[in-house]
N, C-alpha and C. Protein backbone atom coordinates (compact mmCIF):
# COMPACT_ATOMS: atom_id res chain seq x y z
N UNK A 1 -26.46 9.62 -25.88
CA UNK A 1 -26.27 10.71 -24.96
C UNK A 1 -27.34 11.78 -25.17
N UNK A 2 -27.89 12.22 -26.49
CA UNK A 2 -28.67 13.34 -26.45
C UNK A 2 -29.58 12.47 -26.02
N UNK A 3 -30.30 10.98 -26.49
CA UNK A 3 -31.39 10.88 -26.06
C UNK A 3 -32.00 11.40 -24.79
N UNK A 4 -30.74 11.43 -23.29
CA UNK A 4 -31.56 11.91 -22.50
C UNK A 4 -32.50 12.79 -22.10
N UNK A 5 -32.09 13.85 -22.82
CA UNK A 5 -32.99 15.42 -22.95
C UNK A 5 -34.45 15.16 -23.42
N UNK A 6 -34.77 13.92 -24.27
CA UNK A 6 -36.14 13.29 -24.30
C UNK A 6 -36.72 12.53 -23.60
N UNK A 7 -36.32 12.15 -22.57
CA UNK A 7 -36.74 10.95 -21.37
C UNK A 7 -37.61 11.92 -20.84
N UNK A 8 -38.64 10.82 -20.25
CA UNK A 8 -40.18 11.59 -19.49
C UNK A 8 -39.46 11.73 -18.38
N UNK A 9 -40.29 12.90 -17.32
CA UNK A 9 -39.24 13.16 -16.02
C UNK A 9 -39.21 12.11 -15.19
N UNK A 10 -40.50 11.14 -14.80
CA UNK A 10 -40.21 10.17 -14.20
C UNK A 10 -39.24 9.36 -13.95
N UNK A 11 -39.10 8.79 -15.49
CA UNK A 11 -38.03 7.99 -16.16
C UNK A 11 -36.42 8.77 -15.58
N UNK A 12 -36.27 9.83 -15.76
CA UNK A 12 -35.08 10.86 -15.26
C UNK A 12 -35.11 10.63 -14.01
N UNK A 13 -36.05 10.51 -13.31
CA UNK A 13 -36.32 10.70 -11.36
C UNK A 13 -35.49 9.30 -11.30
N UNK A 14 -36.52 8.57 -11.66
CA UNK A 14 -36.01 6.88 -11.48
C UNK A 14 -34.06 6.53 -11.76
N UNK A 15 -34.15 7.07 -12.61
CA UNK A 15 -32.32 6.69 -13.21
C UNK A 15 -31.46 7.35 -12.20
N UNK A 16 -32.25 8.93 -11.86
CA UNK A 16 -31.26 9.35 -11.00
C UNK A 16 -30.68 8.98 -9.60
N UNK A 17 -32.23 7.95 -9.56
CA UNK A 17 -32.54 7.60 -7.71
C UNK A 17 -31.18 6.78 -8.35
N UNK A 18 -31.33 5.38 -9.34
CA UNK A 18 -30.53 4.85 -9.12
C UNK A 18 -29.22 4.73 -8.98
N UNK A 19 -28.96 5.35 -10.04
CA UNK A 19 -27.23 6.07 -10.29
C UNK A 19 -26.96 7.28 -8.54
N UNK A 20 -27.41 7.84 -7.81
CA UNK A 20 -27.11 8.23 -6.87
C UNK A 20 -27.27 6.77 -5.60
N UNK A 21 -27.98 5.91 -5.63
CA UNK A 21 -27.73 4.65 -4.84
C UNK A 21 -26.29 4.19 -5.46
N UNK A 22 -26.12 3.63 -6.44
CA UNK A 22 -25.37 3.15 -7.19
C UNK A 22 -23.66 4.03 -6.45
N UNK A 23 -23.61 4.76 -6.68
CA UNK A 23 -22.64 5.87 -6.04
C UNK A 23 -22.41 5.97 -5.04
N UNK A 24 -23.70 5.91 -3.82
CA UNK A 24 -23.05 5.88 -2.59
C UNK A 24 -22.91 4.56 -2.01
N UNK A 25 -23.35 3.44 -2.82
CA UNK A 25 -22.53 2.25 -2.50
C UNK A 25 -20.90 2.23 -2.49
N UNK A 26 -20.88 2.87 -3.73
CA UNK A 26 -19.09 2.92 -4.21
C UNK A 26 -18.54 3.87 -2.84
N UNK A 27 -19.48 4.63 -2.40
CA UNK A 27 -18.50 5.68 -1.41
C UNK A 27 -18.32 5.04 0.05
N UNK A 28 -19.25 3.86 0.20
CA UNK A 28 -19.52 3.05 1.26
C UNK A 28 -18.58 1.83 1.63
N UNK A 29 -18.35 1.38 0.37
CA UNK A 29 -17.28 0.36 -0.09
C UNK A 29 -15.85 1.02 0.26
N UNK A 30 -15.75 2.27 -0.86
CA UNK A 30 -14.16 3.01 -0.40
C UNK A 30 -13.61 3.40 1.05
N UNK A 31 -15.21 3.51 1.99
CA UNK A 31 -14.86 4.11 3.35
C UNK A 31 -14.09 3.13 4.05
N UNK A 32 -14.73 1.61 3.54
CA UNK A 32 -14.56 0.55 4.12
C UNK A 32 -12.91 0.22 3.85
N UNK A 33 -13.17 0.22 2.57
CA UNK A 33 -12.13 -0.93 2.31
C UNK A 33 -10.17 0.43 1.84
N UNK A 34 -10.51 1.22 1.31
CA UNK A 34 -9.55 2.20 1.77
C UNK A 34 -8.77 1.93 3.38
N UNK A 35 -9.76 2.19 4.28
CA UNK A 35 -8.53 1.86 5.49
C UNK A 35 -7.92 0.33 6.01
N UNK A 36 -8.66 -0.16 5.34
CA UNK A 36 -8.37 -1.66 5.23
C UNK A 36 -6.85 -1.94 4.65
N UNK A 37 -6.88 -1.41 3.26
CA UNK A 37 -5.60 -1.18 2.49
C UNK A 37 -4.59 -0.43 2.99
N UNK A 38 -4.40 0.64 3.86
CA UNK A 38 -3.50 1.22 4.27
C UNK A 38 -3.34 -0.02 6.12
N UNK A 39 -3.92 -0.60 6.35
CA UNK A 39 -3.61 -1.28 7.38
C UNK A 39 -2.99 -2.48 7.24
N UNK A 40 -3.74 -3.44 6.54
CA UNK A 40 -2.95 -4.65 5.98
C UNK A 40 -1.59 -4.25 5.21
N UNK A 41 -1.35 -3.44 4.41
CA UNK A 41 0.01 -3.07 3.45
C UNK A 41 0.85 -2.74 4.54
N UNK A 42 0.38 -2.57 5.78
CA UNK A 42 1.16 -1.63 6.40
C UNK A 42 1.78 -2.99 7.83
N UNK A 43 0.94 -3.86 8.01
CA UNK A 43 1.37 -4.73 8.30
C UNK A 43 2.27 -5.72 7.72
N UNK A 44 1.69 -5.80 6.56
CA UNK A 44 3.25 -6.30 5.63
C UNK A 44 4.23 -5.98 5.82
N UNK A 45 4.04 -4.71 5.49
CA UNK A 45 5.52 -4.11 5.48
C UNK A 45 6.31 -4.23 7.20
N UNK A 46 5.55 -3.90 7.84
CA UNK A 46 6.05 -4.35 9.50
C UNK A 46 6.87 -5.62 9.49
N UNK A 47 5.80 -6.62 8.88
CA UNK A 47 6.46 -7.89 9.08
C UNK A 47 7.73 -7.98 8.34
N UNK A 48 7.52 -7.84 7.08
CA UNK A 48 8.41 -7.75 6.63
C UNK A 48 9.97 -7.21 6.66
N UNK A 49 10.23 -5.71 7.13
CA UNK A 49 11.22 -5.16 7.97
C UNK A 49 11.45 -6.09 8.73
N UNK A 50 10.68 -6.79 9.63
CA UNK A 50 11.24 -7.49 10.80
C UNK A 50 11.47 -8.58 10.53
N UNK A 51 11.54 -9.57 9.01
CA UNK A 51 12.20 -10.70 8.57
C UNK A 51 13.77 -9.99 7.82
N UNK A 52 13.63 -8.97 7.30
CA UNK A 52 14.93 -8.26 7.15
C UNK A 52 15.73 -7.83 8.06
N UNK A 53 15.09 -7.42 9.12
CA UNK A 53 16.18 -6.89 9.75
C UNK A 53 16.98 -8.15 10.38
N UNK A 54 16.11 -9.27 10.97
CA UNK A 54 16.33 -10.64 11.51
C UNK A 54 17.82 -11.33 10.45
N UNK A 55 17.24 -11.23 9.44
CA UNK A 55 18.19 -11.79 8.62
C UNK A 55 19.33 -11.10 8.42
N UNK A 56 19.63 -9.78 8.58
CA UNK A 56 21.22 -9.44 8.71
C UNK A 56 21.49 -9.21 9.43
N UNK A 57 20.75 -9.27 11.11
CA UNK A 57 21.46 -9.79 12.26
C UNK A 57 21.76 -11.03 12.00
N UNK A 58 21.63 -11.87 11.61
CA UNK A 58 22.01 -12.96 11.81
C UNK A 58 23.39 -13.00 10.64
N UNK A 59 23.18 -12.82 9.92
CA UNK A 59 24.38 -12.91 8.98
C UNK A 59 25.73 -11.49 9.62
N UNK A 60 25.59 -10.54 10.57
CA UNK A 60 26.50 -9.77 11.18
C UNK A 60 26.79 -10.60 12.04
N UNK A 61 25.83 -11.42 13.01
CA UNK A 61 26.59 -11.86 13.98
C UNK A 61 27.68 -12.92 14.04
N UNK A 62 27.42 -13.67 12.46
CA UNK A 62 27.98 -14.77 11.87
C UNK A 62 29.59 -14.35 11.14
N UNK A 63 29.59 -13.16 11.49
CA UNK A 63 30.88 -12.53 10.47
C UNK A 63 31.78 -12.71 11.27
N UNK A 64 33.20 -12.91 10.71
CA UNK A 64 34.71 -12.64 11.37
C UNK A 64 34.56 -11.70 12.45
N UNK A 65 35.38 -12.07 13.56
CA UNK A 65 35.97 -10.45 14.12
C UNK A 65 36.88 -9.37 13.43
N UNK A 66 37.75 -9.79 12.31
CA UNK A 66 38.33 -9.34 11.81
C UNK A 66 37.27 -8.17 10.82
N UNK A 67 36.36 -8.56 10.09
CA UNK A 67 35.32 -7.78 9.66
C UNK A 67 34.96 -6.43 10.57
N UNK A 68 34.74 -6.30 11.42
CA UNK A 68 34.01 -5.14 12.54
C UNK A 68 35.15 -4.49 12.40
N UNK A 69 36.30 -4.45 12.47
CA UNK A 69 38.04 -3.96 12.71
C UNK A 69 37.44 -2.52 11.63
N UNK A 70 37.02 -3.16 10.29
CA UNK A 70 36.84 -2.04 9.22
C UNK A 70 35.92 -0.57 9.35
N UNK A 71 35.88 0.48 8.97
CA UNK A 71 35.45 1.66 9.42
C UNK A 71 34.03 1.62 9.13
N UNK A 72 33.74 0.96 7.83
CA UNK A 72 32.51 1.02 7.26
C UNK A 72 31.53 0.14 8.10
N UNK A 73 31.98 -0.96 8.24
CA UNK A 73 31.62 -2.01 9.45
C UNK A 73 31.31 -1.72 11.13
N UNK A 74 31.58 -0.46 11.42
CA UNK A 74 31.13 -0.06 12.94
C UNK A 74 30.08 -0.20 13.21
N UNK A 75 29.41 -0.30 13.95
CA UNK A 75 28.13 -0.54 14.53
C UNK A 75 27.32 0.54 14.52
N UNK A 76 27.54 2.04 14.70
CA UNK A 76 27.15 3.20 14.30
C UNK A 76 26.37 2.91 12.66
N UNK A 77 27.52 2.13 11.74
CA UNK A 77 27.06 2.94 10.29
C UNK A 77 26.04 1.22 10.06
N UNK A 78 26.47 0.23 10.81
CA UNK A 78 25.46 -1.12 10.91
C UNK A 78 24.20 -0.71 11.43
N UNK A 79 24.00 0.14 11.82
CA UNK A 79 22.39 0.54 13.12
C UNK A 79 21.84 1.48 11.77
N UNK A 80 22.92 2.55 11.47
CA UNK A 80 22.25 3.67 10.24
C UNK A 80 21.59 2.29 9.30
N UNK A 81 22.32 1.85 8.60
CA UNK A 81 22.32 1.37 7.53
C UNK A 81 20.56 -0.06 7.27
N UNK A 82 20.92 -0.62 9.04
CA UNK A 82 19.66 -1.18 8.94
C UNK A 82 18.15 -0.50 8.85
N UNK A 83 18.47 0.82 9.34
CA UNK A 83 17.41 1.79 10.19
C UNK A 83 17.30 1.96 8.62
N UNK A 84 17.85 2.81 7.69
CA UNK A 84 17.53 3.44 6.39
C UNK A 84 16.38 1.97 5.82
N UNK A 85 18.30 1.32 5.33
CA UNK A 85 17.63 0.06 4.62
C UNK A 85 15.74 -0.45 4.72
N UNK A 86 16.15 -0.86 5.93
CA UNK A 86 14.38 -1.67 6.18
C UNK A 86 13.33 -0.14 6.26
N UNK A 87 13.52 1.46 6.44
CA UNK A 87 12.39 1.77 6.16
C UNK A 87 12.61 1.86 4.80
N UNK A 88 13.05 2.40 3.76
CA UNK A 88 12.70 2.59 2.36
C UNK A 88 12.23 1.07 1.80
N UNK A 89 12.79 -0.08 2.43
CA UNK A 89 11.79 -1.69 1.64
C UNK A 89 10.39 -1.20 2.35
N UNK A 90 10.06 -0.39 3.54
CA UNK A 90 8.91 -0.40 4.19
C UNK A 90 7.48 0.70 3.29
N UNK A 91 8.71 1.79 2.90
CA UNK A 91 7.87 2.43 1.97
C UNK A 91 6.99 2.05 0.81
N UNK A 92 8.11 1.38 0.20
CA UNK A 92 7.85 0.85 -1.37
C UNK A 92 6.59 -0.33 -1.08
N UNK A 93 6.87 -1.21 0.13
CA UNK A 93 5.41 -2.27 0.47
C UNK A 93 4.93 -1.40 0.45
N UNK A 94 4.57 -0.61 1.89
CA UNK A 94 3.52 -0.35 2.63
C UNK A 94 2.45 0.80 1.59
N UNK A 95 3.37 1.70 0.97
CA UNK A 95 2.90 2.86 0.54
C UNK A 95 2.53 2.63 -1.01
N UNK A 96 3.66 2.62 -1.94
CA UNK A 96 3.71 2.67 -3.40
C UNK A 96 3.20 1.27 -3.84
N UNK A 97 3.11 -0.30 -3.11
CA UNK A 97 2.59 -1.39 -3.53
C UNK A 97 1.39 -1.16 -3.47
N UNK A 98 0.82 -0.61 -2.25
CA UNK A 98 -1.17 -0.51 -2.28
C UNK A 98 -1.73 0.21 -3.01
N UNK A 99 -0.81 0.91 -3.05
CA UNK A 99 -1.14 2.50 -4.61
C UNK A 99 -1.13 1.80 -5.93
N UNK A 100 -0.27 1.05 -6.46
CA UNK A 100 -0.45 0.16 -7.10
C UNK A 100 -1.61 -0.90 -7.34
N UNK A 101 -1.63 -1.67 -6.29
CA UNK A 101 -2.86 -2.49 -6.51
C UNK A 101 -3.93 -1.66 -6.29
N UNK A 102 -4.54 -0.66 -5.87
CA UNK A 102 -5.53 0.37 -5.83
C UNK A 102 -5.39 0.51 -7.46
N UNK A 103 -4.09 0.82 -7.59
CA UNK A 103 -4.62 1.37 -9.42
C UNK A 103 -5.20 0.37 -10.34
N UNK A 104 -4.35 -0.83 -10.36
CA UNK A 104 -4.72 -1.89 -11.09
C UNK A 104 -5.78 -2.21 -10.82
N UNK A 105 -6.62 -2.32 -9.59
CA UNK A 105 -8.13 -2.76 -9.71
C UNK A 105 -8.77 -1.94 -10.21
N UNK A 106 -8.37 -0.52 -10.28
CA UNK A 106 -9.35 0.22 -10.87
C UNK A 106 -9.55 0.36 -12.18
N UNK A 107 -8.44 0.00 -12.86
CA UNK A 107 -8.31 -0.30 -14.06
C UNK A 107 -9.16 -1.47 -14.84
N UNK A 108 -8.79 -2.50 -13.97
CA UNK A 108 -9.72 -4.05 -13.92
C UNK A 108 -11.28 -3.32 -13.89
N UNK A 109 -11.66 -3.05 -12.83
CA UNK A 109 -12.73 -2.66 -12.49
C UNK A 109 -13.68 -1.69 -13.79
N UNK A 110 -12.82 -0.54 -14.43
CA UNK A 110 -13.35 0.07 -15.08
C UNK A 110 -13.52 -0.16 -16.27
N UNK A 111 -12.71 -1.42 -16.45
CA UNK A 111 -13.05 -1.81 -18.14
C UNK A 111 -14.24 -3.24 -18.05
């Protein structure tokens, strides 16, 4: 580290050109691939909600009539319950999984 303070200025010009190329590659890459990650995660998660929600329509429509009779079972707290349900699985994909793999590569990346 001190050595640098002895480098001829050239030598300094040259390192800096490179390390500032070097950098705005990385900022070129993030422009890219950043919205990439919030689009694909975010299609997951789309799809995904919509194999969940599929699947407990299908298992409501498959239930007793006697089942619906119950208070908890109304269709009101069935509509809440899917609506909550599938966005918070939508969060945790779409949002906190890409944040995740964003971290872990960077981790990968920096060692």
């Amino acid at each position: 580290m001190i050595s640098i303070f002895y480098k001829p200025a050239h030598e300094l010009r040259h390192d800096s050109k490179v390390w500032a190329i070097v950098f705005e590659a990385v900022a070129v890459a993030s422009l890219l691939i950043i919205p990439c990650r919030f689009y694909f995660f975010g299609v997951a998660g789309g799809k995904l909600i919509q194999r969940i929600r599929k699947v407990c329509f299908e298992k409501v429509v498959h239930m007793n009539v006697s089942w619906f009779d119950e208070a908890e079972h109304s269709s009101g707290s069935l509509g809440a319950r899917l609506s909550t349900d599938a966005a918070s699985v939508r969060a945790l994909v779409g949002d906190a999984l890409g944040l995740l793999v964003q971290n872990i590569s960077s981790v990968i990346a920096g060692l």
